[in-house]
C-alpha atoms as a PDB file:
ATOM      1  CA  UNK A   1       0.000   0.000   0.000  1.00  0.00           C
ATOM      2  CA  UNK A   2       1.314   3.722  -1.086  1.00  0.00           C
ATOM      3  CA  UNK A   3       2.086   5.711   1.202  1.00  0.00           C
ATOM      4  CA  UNK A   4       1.582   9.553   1.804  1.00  0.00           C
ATOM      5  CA  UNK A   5       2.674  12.238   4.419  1.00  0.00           C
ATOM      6  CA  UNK A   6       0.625  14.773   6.252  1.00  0.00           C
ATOM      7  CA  UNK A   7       0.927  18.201   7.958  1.00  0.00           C
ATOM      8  CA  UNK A   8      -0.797  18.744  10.661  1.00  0.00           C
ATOM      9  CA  UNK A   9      -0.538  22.160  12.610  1.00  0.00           C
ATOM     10  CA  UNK A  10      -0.554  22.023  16.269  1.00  0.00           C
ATOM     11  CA  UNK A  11       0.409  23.832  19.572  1.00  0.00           C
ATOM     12  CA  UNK A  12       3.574  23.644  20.806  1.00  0.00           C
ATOM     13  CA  UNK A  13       2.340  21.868  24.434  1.00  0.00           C
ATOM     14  CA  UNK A  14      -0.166  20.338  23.367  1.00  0.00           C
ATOM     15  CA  UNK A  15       2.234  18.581  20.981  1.00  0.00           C
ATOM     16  CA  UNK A  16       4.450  17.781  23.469  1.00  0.00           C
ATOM     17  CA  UNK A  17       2.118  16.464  25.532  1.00  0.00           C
ATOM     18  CA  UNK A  18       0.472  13.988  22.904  1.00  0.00           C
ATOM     19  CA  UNK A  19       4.244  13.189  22.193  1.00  0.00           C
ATOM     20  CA  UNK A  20       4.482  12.210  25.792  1.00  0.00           C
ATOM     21  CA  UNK A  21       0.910   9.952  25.725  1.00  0.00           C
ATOM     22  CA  UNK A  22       2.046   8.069  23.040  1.00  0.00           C
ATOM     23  CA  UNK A  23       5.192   7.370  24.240  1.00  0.00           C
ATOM     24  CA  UNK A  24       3.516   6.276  27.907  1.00  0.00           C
ATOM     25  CA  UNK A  25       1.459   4.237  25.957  1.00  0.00           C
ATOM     26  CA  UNK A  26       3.768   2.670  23.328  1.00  0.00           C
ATOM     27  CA  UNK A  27       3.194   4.172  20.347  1.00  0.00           C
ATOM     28  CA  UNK A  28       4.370   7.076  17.884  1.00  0.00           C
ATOM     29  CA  UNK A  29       1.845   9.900  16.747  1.00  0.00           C
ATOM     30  CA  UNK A  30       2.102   8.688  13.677  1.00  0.00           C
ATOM     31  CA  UNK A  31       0.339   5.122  14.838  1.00  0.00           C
ATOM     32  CA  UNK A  32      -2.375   6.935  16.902  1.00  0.00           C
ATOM     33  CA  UNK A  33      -3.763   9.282  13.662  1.00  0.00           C
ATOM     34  CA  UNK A  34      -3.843   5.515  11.818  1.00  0.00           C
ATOM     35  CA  UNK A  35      -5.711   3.839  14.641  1.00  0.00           C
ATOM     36  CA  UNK A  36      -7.717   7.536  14.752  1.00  0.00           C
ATOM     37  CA  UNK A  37      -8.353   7.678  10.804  1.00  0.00           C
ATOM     38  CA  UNK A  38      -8.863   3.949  10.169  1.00  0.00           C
ATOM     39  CA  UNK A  39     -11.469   4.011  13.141  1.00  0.00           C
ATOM     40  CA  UNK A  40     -13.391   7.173  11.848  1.00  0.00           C
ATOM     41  CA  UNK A  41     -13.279   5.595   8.141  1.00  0.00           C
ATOM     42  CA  UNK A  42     -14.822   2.104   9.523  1.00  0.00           C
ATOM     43  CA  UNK A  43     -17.363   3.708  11.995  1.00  0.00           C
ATOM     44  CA  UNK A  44     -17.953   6.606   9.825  1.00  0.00           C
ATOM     45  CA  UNK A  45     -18.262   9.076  12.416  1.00  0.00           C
ATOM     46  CA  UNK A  46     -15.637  10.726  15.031  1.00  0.00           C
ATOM     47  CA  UNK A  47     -14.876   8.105  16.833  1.00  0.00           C
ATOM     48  CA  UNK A  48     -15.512  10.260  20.685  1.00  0.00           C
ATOM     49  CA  UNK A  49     -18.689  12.440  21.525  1.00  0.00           C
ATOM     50  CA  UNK A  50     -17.591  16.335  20.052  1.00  0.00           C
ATOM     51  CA  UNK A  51     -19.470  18.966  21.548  1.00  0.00           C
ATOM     52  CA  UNK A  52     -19.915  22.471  21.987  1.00  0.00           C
ATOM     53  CA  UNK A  53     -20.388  22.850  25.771  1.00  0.00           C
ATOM     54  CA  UNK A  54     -18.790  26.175  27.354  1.00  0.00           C
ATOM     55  CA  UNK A  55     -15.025  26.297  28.235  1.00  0.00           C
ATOM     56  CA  UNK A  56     -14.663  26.596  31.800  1.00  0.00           C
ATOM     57  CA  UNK A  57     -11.231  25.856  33.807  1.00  0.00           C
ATOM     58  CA  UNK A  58     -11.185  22.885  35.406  1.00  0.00           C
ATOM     59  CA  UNK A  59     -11.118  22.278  39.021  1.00  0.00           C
ATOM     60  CA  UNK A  60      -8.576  20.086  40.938  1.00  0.00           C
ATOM     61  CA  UNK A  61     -10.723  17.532  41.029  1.00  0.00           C
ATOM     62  CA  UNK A  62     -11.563  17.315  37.505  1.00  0.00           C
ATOM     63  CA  UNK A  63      -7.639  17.610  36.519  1.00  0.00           C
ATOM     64  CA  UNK A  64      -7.266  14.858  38.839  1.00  0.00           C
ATOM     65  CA  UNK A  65     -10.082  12.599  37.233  1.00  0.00           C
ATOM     66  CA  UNK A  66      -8.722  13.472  34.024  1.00  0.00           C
ATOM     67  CA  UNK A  67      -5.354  11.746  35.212  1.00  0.00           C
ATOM     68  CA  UNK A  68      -7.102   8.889  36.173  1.00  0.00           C
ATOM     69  CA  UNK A  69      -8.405   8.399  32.908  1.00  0.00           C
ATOM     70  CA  UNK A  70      -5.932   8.944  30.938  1.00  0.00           C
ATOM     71  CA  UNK A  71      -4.252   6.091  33.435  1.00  0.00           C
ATOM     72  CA  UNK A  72      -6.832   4.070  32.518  1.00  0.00           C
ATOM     73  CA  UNK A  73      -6.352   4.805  28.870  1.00  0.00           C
ATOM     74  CA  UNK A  74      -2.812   4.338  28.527  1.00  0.00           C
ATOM     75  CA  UNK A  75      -3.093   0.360  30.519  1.00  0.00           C
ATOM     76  CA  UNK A  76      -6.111  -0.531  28.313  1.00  0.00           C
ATOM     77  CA  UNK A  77      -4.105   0.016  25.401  1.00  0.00           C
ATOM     78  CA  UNK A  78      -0.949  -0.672  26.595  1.00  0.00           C
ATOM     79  CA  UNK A  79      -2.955  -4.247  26.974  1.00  0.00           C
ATOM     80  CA  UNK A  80      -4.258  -4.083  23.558  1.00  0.00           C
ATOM     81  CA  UNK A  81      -1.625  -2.623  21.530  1.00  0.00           C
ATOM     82  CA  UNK A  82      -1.178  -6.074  19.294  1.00  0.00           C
ATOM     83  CA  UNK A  83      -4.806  -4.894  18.310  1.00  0.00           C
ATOM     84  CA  UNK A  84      -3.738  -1.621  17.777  1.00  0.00           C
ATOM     85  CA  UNK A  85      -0.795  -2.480  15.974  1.00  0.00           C
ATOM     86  CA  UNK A  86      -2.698  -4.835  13.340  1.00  0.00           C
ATOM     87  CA  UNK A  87      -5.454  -1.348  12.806  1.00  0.00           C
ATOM     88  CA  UNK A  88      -2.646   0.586  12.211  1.00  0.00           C
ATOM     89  CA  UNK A  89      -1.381  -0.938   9.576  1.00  0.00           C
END
């Protein structure tokens, strides 16, 4: 299969911190947009809920939930990253 390259324009931290995900995690950027586009192609939709609920800052509690999940996130596909790794091809 051909392949192509992409540009994709992004913050500087918020790079950094996907950078830092993927690497927790296993996995390059460039496998998570695969496992990200090859999803939204076979679901045809987004693959999370996108919505346009007001910005406010989070609270301590809420950062601190939102580490717990992204805990969460990085073992469940740290357990299932042979399944990853055969989407992302």
């Amino acid at each position: 299969m051909a392949q192509t390259t992409i540009s994709i324009r992004m913050d500087n931290q918020l790079k950094s911190q996907f950078e830092e995900f993927c690497s927790a995690v296993g996995m390059s950027m460039t496998t998570a947009f695969n496992i990200f586009a090859k999803t939204a192609v076979r679901e045809q939709k987004i693959p999370f809920e996108i919505s346009a609920k007001a910005t406010v800052a989070p609270t301590a509690n809420q950062v601190a939930e939102n580490d717990v999940a992204m805990n969460l996130a990085a073992k469940l596909i740290e357990e299932n990253r042979p399944a990853l790794e055969v989407l992302a091809k």
